[in-house]
Protein backbone atom coordinates (compact mmCIF):
# COMPACT_ATOMS: atom_id res chain seq x y z
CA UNK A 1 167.11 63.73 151.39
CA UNK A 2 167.83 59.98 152.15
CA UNK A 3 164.80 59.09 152.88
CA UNK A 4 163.55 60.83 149.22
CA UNK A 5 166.39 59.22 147.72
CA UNK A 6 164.66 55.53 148.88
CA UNK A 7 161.36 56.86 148.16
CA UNK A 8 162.54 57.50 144.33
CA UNK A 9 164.32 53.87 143.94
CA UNK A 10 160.91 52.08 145.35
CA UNK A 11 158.95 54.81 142.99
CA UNK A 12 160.92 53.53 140.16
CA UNK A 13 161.22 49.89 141.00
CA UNK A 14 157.02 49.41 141.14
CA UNK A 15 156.62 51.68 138.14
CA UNK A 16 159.13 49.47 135.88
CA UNK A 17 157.60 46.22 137.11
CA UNK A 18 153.83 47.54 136.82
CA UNK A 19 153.28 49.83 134.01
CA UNK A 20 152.25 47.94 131.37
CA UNK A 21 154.24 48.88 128.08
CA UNK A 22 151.37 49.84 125.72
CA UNK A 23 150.42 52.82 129.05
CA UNK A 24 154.21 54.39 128.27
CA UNK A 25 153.07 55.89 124.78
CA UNK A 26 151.78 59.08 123.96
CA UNK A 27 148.22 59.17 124.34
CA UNK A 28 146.71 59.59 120.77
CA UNK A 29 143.74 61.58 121.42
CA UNK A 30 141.42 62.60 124.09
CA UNK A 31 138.92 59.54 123.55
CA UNK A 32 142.28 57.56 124.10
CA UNK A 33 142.46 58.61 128.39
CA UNK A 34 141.01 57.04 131.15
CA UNK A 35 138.31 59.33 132.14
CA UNK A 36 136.92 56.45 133.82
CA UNK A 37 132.75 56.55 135.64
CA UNK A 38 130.31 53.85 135.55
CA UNK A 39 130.05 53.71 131.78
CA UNK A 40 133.27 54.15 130.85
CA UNK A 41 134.59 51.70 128.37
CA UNK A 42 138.32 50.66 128.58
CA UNK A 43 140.39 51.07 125.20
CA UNK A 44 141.85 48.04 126.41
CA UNK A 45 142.81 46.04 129.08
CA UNK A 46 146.40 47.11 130.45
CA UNK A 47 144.70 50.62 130.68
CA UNK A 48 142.09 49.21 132.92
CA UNK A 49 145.09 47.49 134.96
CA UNK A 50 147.05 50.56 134.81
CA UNK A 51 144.40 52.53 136.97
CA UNK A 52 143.35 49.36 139.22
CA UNK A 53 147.50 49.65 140.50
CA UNK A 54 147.65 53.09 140.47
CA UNK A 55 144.18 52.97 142.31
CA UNK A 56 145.09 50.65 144.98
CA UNK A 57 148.20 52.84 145.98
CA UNK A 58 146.51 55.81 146.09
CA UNK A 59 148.23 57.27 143.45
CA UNK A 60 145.79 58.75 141.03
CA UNK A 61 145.16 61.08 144.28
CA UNK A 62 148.88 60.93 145.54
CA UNK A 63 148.85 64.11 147.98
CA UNK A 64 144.71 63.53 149.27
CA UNK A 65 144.89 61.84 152.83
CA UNK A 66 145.35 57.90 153.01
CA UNK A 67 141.73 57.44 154.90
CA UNK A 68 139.86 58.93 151.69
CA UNK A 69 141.58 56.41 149.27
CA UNK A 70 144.55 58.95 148.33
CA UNK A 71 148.55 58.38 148.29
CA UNK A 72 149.24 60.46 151.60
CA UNK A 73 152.27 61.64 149.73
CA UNK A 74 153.98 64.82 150.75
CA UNK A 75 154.47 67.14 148.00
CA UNK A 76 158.37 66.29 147.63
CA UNK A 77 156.94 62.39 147.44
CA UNK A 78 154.43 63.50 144.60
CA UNK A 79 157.24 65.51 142.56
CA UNK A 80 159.09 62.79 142.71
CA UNK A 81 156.12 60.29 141.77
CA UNK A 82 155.45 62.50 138.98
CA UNK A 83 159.30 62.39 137.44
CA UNK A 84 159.39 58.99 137.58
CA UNK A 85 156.27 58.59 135.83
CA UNK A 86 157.64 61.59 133.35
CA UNK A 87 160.98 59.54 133.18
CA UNK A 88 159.33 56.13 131.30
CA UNK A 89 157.01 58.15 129.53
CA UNK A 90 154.05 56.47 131.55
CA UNK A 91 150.23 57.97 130.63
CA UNK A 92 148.09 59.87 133.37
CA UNK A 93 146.25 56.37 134.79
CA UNK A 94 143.29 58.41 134.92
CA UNK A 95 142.34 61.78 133.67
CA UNK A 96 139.29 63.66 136.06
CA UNK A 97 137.55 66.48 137.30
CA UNK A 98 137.12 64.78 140.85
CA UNK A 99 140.65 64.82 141.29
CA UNK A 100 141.15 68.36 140.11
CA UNK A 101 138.83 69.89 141.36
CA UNK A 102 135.97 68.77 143.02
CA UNK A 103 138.10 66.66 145.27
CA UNK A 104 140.45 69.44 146.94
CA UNK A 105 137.00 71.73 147.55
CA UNK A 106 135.15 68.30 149.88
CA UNK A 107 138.62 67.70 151.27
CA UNK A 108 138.26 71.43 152.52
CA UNK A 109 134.20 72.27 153.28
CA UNK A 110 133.08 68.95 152.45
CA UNK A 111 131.48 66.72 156.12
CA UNK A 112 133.17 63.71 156.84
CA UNK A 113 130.21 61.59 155.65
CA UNK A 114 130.46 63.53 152.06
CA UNK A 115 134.35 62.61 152.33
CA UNK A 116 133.94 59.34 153.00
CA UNK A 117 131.15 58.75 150.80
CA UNK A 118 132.43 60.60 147.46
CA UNK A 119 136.45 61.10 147.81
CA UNK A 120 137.23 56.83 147.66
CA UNK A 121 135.39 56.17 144.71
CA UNK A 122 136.47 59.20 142.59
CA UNK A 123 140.40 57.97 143.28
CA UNK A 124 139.27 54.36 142.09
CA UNK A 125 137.61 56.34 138.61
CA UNK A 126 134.45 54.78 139.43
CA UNK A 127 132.61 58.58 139.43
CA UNK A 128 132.86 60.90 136.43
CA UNK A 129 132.05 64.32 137.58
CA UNK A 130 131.29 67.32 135.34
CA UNK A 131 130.71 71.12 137.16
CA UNK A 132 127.45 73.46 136.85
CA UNK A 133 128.49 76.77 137.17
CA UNK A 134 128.35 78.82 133.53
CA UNK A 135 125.28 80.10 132.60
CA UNK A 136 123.69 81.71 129.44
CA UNK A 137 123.40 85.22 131.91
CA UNK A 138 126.03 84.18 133.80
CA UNK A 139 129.89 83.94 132.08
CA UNK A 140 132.84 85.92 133.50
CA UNK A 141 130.03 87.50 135.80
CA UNK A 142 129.17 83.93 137.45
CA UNK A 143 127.75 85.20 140.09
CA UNK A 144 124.66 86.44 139.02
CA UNK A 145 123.56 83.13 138.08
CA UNK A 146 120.25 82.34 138.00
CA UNK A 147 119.30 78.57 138.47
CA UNK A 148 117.11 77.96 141.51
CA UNK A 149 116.91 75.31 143.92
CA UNK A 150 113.70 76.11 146.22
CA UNK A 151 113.53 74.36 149.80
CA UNK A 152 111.17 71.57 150.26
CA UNK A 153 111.82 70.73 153.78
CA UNK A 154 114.62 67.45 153.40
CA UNK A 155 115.17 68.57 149.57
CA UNK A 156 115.84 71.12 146.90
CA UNK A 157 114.02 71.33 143.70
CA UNK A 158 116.09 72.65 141.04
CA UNK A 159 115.04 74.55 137.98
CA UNK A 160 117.33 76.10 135.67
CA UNK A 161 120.06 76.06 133.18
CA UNK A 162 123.75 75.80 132.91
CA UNK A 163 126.06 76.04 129.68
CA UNK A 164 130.04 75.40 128.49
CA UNK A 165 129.33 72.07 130.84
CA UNK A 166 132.73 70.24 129.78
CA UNK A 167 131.53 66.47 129.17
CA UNK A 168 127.95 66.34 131.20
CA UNK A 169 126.56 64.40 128.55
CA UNK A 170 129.09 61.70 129.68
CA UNK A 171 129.48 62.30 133.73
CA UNK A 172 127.79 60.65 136.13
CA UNK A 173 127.48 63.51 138.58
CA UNK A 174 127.48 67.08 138.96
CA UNK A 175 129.06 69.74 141.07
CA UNK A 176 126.48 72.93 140.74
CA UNK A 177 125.77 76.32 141.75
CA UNK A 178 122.67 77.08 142.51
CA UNK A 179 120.68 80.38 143.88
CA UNK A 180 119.06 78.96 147.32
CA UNK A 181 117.75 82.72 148.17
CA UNK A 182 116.94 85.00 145.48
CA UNK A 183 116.42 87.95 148.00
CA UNK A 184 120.21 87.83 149.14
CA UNK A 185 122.88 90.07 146.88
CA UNK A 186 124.35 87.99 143.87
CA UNK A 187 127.56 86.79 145.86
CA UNK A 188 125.29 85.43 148.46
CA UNK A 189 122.60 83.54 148.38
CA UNK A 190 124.65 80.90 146.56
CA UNK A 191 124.85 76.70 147.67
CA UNK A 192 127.27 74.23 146.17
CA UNK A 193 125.43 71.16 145.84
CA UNK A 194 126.06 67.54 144.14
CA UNK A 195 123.85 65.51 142.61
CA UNK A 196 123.95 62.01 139.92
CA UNK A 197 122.99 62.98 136.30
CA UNK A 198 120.61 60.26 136.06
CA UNK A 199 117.72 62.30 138.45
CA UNK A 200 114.48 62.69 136.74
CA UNK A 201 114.72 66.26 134.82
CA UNK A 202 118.54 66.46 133.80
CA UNK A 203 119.29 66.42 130.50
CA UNK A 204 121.73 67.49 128.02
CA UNK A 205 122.75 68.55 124.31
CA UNK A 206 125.80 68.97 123.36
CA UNK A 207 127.41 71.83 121.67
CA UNK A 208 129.28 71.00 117.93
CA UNK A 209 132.38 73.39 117.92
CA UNK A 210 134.29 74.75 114.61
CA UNK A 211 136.93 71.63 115.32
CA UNK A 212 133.48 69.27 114.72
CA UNK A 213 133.94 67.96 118.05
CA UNK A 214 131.44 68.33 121.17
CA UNK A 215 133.16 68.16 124.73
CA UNK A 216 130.99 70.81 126.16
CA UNK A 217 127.00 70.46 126.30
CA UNK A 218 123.68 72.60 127.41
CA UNK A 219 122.82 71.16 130.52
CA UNK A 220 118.93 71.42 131.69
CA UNK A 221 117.16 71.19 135.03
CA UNK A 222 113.66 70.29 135.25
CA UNK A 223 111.95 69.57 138.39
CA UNK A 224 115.47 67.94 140.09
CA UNK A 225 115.28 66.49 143.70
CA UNK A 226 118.37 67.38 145.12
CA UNK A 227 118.91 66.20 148.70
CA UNK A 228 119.90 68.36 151.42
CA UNK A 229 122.70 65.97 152.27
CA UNK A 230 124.20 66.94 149.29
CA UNK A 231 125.30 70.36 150.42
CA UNK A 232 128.68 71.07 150.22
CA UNK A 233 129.72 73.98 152.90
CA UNK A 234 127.22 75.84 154.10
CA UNK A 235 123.53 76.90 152.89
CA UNK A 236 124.31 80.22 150.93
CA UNK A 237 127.80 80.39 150.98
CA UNK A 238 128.59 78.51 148.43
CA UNK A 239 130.42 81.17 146.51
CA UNK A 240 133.17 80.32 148.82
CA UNK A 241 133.43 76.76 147.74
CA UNK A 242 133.03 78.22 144.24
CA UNK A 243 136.09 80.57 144.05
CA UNK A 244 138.26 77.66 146.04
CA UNK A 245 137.16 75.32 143.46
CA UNK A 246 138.29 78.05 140.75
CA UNK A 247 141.70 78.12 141.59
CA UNK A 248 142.33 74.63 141.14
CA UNK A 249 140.53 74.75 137.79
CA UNK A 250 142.17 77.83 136.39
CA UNK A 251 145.38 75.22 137.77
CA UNK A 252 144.27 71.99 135.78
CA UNK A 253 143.45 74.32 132.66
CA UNK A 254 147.12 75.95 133.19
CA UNK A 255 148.84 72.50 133.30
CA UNK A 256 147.55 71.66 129.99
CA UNK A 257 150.85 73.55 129.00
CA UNK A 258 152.48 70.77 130.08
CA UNK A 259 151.66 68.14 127.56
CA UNK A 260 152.93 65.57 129.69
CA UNK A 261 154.02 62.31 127.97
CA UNK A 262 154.27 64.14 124.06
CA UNK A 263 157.03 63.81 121.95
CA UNK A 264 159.02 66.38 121.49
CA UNK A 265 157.72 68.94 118.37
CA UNK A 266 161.02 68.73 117.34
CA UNK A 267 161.65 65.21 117.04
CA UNK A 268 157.98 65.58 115.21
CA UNK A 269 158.89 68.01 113.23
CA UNK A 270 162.56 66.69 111.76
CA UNK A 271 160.26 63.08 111.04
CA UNK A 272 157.92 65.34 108.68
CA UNK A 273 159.76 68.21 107.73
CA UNK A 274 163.07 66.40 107.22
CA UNK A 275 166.66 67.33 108.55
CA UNK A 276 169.65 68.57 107.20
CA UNK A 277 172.91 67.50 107.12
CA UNK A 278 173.27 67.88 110.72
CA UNK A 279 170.20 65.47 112.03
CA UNK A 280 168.95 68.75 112.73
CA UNK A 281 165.58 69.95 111.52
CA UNK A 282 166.04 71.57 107.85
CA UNK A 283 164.03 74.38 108.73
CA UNK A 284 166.24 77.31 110.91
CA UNK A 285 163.18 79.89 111.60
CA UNK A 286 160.64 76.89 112.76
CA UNK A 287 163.64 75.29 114.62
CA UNK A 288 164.68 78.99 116.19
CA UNK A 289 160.67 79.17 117.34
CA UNK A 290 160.90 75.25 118.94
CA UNK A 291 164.07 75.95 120.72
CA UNK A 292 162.11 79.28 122.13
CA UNK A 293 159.34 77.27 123.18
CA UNK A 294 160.94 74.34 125.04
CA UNK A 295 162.63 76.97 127.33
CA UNK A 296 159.50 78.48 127.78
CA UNK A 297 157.65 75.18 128.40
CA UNK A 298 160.89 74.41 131.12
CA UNK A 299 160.32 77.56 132.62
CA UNK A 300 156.77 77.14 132.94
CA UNK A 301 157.17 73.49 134.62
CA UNK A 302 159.36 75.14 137.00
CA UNK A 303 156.81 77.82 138.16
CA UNK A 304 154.15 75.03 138.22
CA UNK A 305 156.52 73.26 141.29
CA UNK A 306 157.25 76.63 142.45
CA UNK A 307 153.42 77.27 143.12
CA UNK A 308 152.84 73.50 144.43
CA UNK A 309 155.27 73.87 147.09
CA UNK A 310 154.54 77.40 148.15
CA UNK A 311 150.95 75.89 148.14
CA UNK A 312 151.76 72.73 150.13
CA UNK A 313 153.46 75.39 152.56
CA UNK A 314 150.43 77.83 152.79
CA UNK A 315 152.11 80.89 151.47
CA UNK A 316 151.02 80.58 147.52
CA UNK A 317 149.35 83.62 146.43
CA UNK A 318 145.61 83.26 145.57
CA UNK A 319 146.49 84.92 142.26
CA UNK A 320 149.31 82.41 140.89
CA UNK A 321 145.84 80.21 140.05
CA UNK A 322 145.40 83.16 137.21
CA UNK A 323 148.96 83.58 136.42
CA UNK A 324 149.49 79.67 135.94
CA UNK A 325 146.07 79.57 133.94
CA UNK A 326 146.73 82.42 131.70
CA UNK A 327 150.39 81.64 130.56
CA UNK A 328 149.31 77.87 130.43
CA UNK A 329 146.75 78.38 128.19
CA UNK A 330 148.77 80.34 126.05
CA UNK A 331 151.48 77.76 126.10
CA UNK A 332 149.04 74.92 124.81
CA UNK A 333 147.75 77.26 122.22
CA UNK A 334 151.50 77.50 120.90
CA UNK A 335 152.62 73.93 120.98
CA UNK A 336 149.27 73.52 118.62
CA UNK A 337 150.38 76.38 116.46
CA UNK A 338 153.84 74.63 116.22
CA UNK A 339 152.25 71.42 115.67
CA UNK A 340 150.50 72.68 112.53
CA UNK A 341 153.69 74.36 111.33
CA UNK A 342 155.41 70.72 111.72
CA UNK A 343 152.76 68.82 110.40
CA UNK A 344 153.66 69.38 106.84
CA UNK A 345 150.46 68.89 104.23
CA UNK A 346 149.28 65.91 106.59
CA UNK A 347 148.34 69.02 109.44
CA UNK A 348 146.15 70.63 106.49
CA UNK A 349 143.89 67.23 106.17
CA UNK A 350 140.59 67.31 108.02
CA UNK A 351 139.71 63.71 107.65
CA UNK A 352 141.61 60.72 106.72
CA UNK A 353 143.98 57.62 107.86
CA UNK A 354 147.04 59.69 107.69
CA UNK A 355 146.00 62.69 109.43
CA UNK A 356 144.26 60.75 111.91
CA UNK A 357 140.86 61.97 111.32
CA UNK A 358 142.20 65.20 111.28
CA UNK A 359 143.46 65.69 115.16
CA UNK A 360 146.48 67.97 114.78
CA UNK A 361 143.62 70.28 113.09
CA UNK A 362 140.29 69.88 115.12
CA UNK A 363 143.28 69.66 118.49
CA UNK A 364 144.47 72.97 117.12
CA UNK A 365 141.10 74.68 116.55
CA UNK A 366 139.94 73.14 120.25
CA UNK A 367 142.70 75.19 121.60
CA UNK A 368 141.12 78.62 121.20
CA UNK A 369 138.74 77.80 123.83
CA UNK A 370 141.72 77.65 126.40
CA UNK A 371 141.73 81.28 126.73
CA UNK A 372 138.07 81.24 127.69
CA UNK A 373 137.15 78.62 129.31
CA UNK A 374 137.66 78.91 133.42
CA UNK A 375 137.70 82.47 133.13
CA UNK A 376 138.36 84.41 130.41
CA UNK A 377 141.93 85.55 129.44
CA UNK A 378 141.06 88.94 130.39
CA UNK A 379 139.45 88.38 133.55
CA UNK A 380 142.70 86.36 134.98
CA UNK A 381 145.08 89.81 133.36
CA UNK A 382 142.86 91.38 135.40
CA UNK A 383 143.42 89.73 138.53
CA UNK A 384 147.00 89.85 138.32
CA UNK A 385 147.08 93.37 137.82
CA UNK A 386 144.77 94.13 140.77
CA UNK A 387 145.92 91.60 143.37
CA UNK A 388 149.49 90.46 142.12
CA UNK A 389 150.78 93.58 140.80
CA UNK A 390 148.78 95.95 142.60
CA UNK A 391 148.55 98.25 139.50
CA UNK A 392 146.88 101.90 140.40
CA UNK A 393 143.54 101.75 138.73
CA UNK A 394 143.32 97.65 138.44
């Protein structure tokens, strides 16, 4: 304990004297986060200097392994590291799917060449990754995907078609599934392979949702050389990397119910809404449903550090991935629905200065993708019935 105790004073020391001031608001929007890759283009410059610190301690990957560019934090460290972040209201220094999820699967199956080679770089936000696993067959029942990669001795050629690919018109690589024998049954048969964006016969088109946004894309494969060196675990078992590489996703999408570094809806709500002659919001049935959610929102931050120890101990449950997805999701889609409810008329404006082009709305209508995307809401009930609750007849 004293040693976490000095760990939390040195935390808090470097984070006062290096986080610039303008990286301890609330980020604005999504275009306002360091998603970082080769042609990413800094908002500004103390957001480029936030990462380059945060970077060079390891600390945008605090728990991966010093040698790969990570913190080499224990998971007591890294809770700490996070409240002390949470405690000056400092911004994520860099918001990616390398770090969530492609980077625990290569720490795992991935050779030491491919961790050497891949894990450094996405910790310095130098690689923007996007993953290739939905396809128009192939949604809740991924596995019988159909994209091909057929063996040309030291390559792959890769034909095919993925969908619901979150940002692939903007990464720089991908993380894919693809069918390497087409004789095996659907679970096998399978390889997990990486390869950059910019190969001859990728391309892309995004996909306009009702919020008038586009964050997820059609993603094509024409003719793509994939090298064998890019295999990650091994040939045709790739639906093992795949279902590890689930459970950290369904994770990330269940931490969105976090909304780290937000003001508090209530503090929103009393500035729009108005207060009464307590300081209190003047409105007792929106300000009964706030107070329900914040103890919600604390219970739910408690059973994400529940689940991170238990997993940093080895005795997690694989089915607290579905649990944590399926209540976070459902938590996000709430704090938008309360949102709205505080936003007064400016909520109700789709474009415009003082609505902000609209965000609380298109952020709101983004939402209902939560409970798809990463598996379906119904899928992860089902899980939890038949492996968590062992229901007869799950």
């Amino acid at each position: 304990m004293i040693e976490l105790d000095a760990f939390r004073a040195e935390t808090r020391a470097w984070l006062e004297a290096n986080c610039p001031a303008s990286m301890r608001t609330p980020v604005a929007s999504e275009e306002d986060m360091c998603w970082g890759g080769r042609d990413f283009v800094f908002q500004s410059q103390d957001q480029r200097l936030w990462l380059e610190r945060m970077a060079a301690r390891g600390w945008t990957a605090p728990e991966w392994p010093a040698e790969y560019g990570g913190g080499g934090l224990s998971h007591d460290q890294a809770q700490v590291l996070r409240e002390e972040m949470a405690r000056i209201g400092a911004r994520p220094p860099l918001v990616s799917f390398g770090v969530w999820m492609l980077g625990p699967a290569l720490l795992k199956y991935g050779t030491e060449e491919q961790k050497r080679k891949f894990l450094p770089p996405i910790v310095r936000g130098e690689i923007r990754w996007c993953q290739g696993y939905s396809e128009p067959g192939a949604g809740s029942d991924l596995a019988s995907l159909q994209t091909r990669a057929e063996d040309r001795g030291d390559h792959w050629i890769v034909d095919g078609q993925k969908i619901w690919t979150s940002y692939a018109d903007q990464a720089d690589w991908i993380f894919c599934l693809v069918r390497t024998d087409p004789e095996a049954p659907k679970h096998l048969g399978i390889s997990f392979v990486l390869f950059d964006m910019k190969t001859p016969g990728v391309s892309t088109r995004p996909i306009t949702l009702i919020s008038g946004k586009s964050p997820f894309c059609e993603t094509f494969f024409d003719g793509v050389r994939v090298e064998k060196e890019n295999l990650v675990g091994e040939l045709n078992r790739g639906w093992d990397v795949a279902k590890y590489l689930l459970g950290h996703e369904r994770a990330m999408i269940g931490a969105m119910g976090q909304a780290a570094n937000a003001r508090p809806l209530g503090e929103l709500a009393a500035e729009r809404l108005g207060r009464d002659d307590a300081g209190r919001l003047d409105q007792p049935m929106l300000r009964a449903r706030l107070a329900e959610f914040d103890v919600d929102a604390f219970a739910f931050d408690a059973a994400l550090e529940e689940t991170g120890a238990a997993l940093a101990a080895g005795r997690a449950h694989p089915a607290m991935a579905s649990v944590l997805k399926y209540y976070g999701a459902e938590l996000n889609k709430r704090r938008h629905e309360l949102l709205m409810a505080a936003g007064g008329s400016d909520a109700l404006e789709w474009e415009g200065a003082r609505s902000n082009g609209g965000a609380a709305a298109r952020d709101w209508l983004r939402t209902k993708a939560n409970s798809i995307e990463g598996g379906t809401s119904e899928v992860q009930l089902n899980i939890i019935a038949k492996h968590l609750l062992r229901l007869p007849g799950a």
